[in-house]
N, C-alpha and C. Protein backbone atom coordinates (compact mmCIF):
# COMPACT_ATOMS: atom_id res chain seq x y z
N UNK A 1 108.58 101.08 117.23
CA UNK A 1 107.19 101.45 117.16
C UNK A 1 106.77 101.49 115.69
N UNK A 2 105.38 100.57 115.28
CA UNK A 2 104.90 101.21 114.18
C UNK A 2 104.09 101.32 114.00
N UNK A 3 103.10 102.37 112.82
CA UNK A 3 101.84 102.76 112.95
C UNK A 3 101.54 102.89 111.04
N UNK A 4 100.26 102.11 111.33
CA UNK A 4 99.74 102.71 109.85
C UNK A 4 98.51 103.20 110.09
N UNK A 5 98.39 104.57 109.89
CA UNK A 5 96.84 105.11 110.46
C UNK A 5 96.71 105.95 109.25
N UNK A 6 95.57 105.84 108.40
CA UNK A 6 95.11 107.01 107.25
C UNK A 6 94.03 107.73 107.82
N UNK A 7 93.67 108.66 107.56
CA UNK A 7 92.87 109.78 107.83
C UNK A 7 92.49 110.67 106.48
N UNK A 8 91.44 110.25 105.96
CA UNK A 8 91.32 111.19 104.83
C UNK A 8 89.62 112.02 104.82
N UNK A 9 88.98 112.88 104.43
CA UNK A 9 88.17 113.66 103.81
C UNK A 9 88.26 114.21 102.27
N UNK A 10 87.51 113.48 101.95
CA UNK A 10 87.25 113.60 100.49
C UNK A 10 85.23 113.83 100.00
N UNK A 11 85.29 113.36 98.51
CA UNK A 11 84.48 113.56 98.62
C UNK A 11 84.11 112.05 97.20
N UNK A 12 83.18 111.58 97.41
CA UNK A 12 83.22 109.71 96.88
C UNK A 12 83.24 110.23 95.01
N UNK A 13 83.76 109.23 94.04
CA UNK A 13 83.83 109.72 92.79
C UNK A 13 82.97 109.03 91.90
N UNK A 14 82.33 107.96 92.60
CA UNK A 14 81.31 106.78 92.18
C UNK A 14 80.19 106.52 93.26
N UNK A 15 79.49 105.60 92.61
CA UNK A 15 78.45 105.36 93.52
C UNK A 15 78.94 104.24 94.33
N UNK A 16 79.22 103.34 95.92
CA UNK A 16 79.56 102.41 96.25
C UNK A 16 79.21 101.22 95.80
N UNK A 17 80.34 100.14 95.62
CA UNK A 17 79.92 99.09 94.72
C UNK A 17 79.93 97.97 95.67
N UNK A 18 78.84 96.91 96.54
CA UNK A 18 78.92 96.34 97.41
C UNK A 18 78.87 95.02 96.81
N UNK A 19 79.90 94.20 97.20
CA UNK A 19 79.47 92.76 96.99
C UNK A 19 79.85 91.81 98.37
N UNK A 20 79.49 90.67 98.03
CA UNK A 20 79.27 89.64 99.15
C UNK A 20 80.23 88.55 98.62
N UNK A 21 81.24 88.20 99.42
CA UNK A 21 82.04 87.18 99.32
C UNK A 21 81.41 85.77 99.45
N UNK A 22 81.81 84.61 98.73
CA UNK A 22 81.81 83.01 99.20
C UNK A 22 81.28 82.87 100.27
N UNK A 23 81.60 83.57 101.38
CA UNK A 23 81.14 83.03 102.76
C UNK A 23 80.33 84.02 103.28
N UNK A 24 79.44 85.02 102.45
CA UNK A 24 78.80 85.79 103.05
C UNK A 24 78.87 86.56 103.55
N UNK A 25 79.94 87.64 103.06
CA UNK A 25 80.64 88.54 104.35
C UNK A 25 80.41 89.53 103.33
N UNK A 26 79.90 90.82 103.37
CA UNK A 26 79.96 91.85 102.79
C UNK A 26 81.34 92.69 102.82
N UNK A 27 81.83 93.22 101.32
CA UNK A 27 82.54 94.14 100.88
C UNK A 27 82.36 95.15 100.23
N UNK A 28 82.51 95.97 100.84
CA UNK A 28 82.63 97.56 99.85
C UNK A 28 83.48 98.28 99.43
N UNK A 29 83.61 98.84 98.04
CA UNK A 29 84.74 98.90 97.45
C UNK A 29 83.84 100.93 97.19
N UNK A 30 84.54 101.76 97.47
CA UNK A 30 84.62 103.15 96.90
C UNK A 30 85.66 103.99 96.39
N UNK A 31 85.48 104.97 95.89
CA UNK A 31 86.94 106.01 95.13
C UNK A 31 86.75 107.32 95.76
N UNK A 32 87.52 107.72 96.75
CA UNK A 32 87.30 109.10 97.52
C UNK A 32 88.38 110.04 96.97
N UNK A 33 88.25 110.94 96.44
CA UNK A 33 88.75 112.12 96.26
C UNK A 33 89.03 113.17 97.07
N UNK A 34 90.39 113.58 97.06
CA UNK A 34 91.36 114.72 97.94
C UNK A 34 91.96 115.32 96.64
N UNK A 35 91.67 117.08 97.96
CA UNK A 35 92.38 118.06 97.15
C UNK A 35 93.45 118.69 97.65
N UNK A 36 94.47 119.17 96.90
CA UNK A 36 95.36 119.83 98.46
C UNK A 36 95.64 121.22 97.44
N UNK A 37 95.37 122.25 98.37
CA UNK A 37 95.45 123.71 97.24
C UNK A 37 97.10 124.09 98.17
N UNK A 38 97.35 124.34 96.88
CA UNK A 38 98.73 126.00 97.87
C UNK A 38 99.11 126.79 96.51
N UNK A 39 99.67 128.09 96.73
CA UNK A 39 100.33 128.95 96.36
C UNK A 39 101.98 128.66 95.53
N UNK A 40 102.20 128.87 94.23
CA UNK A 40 103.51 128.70 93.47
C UNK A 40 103.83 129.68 93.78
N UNK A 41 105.51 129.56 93.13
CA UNK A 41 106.41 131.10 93.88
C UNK A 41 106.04 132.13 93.31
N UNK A 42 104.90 132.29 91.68
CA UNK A 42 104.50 133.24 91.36
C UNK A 42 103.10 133.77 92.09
N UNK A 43 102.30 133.42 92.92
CA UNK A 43 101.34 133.68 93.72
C UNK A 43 99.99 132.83 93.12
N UNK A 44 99.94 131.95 92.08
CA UNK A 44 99.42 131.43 91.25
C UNK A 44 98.71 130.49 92.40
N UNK A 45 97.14 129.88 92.25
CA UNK A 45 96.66 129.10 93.43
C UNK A 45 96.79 127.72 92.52
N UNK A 46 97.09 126.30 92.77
CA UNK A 46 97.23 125.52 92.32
C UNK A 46 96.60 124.16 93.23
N UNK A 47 96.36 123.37 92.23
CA UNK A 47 95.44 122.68 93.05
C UNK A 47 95.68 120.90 92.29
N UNK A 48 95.84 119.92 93.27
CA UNK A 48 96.47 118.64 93.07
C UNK A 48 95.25 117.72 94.00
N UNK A 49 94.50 116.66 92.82
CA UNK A 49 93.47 115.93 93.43
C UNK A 49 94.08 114.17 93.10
N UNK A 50 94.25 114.16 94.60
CA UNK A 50 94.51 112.25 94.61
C UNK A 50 93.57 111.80 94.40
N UNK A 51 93.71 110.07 93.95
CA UNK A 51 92.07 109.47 94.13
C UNK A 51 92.25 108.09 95.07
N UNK A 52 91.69 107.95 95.90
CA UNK A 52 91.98 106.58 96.55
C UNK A 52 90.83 105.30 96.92
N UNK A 53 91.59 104.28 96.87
CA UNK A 53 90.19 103.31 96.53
C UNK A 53 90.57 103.21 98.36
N UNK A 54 89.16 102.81 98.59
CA UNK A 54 88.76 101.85 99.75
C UNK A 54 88.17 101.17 99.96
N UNK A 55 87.95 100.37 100.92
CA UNK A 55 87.55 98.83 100.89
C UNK A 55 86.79 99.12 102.48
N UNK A 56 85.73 99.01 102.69
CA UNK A 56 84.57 98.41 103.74
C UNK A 56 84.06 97.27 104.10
N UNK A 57 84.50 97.00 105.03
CA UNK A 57 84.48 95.44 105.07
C UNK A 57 83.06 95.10 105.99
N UNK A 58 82.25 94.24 106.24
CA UNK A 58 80.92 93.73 107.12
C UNK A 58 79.84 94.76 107.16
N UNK A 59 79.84 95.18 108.56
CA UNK A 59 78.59 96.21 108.52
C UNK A 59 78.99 97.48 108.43
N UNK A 60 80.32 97.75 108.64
CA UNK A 60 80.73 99.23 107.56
C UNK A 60 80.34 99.06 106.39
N UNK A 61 80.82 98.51 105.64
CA UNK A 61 80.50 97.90 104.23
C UNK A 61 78.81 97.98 103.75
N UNK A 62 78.07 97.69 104.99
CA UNK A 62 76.77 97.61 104.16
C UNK A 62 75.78 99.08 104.67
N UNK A 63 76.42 99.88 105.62
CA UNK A 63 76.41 101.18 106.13
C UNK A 63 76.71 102.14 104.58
N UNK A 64 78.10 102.07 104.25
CA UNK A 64 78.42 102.91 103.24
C UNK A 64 77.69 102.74 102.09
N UNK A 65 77.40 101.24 101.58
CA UNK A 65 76.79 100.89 100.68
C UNK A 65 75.14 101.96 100.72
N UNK A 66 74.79 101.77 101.45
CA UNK A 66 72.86 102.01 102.17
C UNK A 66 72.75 103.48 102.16
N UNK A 67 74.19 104.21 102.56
CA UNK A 67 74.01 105.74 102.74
C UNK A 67 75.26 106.59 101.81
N UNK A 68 75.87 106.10 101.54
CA UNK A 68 77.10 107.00 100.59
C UNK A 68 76.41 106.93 99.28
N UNK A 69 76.83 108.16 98.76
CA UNK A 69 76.68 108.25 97.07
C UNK A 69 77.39 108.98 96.48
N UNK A 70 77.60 109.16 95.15
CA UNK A 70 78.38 109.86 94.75
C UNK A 70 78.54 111.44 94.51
N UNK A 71 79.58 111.80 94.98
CA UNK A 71 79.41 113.31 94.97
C UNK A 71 79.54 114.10 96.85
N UNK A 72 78.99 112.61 97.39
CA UNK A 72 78.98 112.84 98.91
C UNK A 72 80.35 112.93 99.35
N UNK A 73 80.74 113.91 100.53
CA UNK A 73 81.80 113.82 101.23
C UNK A 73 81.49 112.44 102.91
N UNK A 74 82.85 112.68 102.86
CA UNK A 74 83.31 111.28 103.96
C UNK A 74 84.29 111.55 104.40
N UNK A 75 84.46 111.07 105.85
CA UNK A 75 85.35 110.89 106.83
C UNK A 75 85.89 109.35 106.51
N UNK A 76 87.02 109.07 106.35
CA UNK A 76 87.64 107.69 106.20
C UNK A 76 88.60 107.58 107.20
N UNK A 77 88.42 106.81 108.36
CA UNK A 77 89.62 105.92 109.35
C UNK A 77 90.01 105.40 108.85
N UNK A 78 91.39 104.85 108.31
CA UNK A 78 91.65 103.00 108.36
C UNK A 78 93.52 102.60 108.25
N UNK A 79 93.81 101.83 107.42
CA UNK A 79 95.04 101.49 107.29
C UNK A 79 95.50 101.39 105.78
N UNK A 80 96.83 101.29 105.13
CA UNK A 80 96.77 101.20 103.98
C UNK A 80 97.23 99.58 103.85
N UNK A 81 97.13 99.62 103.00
CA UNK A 81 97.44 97.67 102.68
C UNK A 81 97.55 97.93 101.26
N UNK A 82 98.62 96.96 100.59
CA UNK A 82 98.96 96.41 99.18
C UNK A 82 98.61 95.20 98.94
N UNK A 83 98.03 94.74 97.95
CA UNK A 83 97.42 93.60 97.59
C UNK A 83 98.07 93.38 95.99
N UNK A 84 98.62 92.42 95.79
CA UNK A 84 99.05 91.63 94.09
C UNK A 84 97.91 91.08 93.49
N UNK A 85 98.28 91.17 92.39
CA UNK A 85 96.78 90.21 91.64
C UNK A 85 97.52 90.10 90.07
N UNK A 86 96.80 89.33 89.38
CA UNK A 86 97.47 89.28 87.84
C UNK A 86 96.57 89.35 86.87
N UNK A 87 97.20 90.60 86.12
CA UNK A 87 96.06 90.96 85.56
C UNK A 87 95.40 90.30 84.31
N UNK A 88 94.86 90.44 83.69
CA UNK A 88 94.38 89.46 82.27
C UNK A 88 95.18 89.42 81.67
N UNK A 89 96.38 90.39 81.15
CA UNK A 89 97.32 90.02 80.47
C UNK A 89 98.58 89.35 81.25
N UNK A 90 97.84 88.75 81.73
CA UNK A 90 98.91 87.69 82.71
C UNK A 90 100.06 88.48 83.92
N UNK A 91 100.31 90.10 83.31
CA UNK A 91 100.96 90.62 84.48
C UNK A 91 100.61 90.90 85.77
N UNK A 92 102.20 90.62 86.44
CA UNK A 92 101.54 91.08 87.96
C UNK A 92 101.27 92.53 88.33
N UNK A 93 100.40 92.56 89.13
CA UNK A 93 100.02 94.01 89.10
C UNK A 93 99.95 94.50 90.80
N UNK A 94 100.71 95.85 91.69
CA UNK A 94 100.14 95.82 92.65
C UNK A 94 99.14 97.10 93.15
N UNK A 95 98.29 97.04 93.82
CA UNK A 95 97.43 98.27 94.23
C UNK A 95 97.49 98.37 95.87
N UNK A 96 97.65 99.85 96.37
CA UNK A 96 97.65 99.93 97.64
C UNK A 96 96.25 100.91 97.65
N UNK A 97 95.36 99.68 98.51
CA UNK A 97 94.05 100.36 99.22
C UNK A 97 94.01 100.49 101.04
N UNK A 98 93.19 101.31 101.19
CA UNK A 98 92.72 101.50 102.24
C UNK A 98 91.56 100.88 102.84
N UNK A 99 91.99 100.33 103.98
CA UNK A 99 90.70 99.32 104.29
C UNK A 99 90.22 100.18 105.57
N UNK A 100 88.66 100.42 105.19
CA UNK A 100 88.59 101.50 106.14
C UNK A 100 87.87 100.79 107.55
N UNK A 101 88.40 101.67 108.44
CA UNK A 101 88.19 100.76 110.16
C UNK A 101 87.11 101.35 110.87
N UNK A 102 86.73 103.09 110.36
CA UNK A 102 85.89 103.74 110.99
C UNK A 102 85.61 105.01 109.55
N UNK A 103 84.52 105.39 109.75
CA UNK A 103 83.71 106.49 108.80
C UNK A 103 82.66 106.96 109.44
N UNK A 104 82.27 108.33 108.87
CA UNK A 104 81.89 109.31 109.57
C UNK A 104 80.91 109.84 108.05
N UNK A 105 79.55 110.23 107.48
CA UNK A 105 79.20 110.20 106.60
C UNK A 105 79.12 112.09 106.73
N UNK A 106 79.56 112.51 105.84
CA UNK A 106 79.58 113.98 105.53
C UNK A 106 78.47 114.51 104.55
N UNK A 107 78.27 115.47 103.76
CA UNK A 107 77.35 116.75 104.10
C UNK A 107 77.35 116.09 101.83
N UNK A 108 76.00 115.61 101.96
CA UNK A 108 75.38 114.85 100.81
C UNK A 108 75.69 115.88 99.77
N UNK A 109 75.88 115.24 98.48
CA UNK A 109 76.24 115.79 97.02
C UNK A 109 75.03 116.95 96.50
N UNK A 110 75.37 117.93 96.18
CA UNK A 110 74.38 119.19 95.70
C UNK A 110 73.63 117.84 94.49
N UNK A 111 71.96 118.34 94.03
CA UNK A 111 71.40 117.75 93.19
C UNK A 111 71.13 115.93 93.26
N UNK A 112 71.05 115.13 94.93
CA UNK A 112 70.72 114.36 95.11
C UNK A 112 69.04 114.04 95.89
N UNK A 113 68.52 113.50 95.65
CA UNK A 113 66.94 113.63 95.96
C UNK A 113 66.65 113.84 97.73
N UNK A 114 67.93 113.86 98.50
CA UNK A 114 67.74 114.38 99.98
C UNK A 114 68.01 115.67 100.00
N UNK A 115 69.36 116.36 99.46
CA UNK A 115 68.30 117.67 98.76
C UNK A 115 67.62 118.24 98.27
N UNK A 116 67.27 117.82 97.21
CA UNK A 116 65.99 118.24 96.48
C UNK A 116 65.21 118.59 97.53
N UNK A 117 64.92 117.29 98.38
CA UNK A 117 63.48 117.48 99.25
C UNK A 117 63.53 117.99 100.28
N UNK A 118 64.87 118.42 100.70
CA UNK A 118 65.43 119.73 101.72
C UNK A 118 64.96 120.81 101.25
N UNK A 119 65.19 121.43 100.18
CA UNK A 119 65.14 122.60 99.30
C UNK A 119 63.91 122.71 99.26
N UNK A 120 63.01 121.72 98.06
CA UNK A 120 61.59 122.23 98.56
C UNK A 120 60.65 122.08 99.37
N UNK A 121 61.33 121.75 100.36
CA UNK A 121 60.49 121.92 101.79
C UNK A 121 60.27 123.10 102.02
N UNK A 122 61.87 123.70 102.28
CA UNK A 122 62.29 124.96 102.48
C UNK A 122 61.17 126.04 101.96
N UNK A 123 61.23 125.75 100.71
CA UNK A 123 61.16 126.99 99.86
C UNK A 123 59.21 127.01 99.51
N UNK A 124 58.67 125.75 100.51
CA UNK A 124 57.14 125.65 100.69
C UNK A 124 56.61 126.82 101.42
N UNK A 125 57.46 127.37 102.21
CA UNK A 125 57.23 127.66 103.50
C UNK A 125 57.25 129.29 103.30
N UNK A 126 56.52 130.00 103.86
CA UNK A 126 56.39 132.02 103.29
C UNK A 126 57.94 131.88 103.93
N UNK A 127 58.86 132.98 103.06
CA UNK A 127 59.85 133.24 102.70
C UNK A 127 59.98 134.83 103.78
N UNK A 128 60.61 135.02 104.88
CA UNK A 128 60.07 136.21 105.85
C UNK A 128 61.96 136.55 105.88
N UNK A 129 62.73 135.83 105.86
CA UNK A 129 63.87 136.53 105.91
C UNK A 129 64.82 135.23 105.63
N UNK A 130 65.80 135.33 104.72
CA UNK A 130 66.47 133.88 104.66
C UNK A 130 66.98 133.74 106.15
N UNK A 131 66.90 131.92 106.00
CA UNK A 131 67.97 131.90 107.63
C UNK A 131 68.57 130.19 106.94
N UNK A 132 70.07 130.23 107.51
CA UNK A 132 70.07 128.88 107.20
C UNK A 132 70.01 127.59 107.74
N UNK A 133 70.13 126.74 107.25
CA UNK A 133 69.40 125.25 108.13
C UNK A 133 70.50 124.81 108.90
N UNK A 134 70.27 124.81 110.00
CA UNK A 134 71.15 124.53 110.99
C UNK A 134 72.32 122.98 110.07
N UNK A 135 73.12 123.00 111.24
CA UNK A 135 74.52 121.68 110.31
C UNK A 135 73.76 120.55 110.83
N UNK A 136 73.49 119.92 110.15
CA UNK A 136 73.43 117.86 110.60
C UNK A 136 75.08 118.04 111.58
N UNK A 137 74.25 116.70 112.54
CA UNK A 137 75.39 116.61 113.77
C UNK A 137 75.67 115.01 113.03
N UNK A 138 76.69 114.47 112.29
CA UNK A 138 77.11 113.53 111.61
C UNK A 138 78.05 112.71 112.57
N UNK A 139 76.92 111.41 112.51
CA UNK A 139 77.65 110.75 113.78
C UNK A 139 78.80 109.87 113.21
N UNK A 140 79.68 109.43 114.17
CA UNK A 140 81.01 108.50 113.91
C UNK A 140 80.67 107.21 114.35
N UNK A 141 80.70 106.28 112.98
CA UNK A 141 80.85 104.72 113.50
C UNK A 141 81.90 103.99 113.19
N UNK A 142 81.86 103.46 114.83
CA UNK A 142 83.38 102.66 115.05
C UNK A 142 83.02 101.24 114.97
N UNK A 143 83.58 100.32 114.22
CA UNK A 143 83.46 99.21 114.85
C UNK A 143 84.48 98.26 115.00
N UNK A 144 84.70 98.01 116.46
CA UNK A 144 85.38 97.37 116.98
C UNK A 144 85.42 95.80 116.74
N UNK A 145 86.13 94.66 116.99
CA UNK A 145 85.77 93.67 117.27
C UNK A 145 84.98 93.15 118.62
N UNK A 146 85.40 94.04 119.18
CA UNK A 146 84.58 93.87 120.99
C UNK A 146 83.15 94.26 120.85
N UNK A 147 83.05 95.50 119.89
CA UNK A 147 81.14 95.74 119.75
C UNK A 147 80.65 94.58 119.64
N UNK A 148 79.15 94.74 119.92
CA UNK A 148 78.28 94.55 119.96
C UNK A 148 77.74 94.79 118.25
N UNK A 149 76.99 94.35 117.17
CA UNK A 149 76.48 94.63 116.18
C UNK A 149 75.87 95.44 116.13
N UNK A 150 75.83 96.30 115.06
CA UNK A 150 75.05 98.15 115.21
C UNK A 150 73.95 97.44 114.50
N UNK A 151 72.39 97.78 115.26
CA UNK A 151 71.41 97.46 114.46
C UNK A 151 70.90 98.99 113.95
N UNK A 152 70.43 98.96 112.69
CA UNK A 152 69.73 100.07 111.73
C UNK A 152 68.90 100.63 112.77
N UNK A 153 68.27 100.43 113.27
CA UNK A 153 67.88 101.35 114.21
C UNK A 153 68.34 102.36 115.31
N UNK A 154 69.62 102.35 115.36
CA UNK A 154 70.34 102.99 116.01
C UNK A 154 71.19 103.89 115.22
N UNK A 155 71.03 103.74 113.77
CA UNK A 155 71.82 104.95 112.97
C UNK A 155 70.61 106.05 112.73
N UNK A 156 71.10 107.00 113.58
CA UNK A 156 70.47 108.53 113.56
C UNK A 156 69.67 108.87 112.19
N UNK A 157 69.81 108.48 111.13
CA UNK A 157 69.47 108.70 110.05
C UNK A 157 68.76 108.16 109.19
């Protein structure tokens, strides 16, 4: 039996960089950030942040591109893969990315203009007792080879 399945939540470290291949096929390339906290034997809290590239391929790719930004958290499905390349100084070089299969868009970067205009909506409004704004229900897109093409009108957002 074998399995390569990644699963990560992070939060993006750039803005998504989308380009379009030779044959027209959209790629998206992002840097998601993970933290993992625990406790040393002196009680000390310590804290270790990976960074990992991923790769969005078609209409994931132009999904993440259209709605991710930086600072935003994300749900990442996918697989890991190693790819060679040579670098300008003629060495070979290898990188293991994640090519992501499914994403889930998480809870937007403090100080981006969809908060902003959350906030002063909010704060338009007579002020009678704080309450807070209910959670966005953040939908999951899969795409299969068997789907059907997700048209923009069908993303909740």
């Amino acid at each position: 039996m074998n399995l390569n399945k990644v699963q990560l939540i992070g939060r993006l470290t750039r803005d998504p960089e989308v380009r379009t291949t030779t044959s027209g096929q959209t790629v998206t390339s992002i840097s998601l950030a993970t933290n993992r906290f625990w406790k040393d034997k002196n009680g000390q809290r310590q804290d270790q942040t990976e960074f990992h590239n991923v790769i969005l391929w078609g209409r994931l790719g132009e999904i993440a591109g259209q709605y991710l930004t930086k600072g935003q958290e994300a749900y990442i499905e996918g697989r890991l893969q190693t790819r060679k390349y040579t670098a300008k100084d003629g060495t070979e070089r290898r990188v293991i990315e994640i090519i992501a299969e499914n994403m889930q868009l998480g809870a937007r970067a403090q100080g981006n203009s969809y908060a902003q205009s959350q906030t002063s909506t909010r704060s338009a409004k007579p002020a009678s007792a704080p309450t807070e704004a209910p959670a966005e229900e953040i939908p999951t897109i899969n795409l299969d080879e068997e789907q059907d093409e997700i048209k923009i009108e069908d993303v909740p957002f």
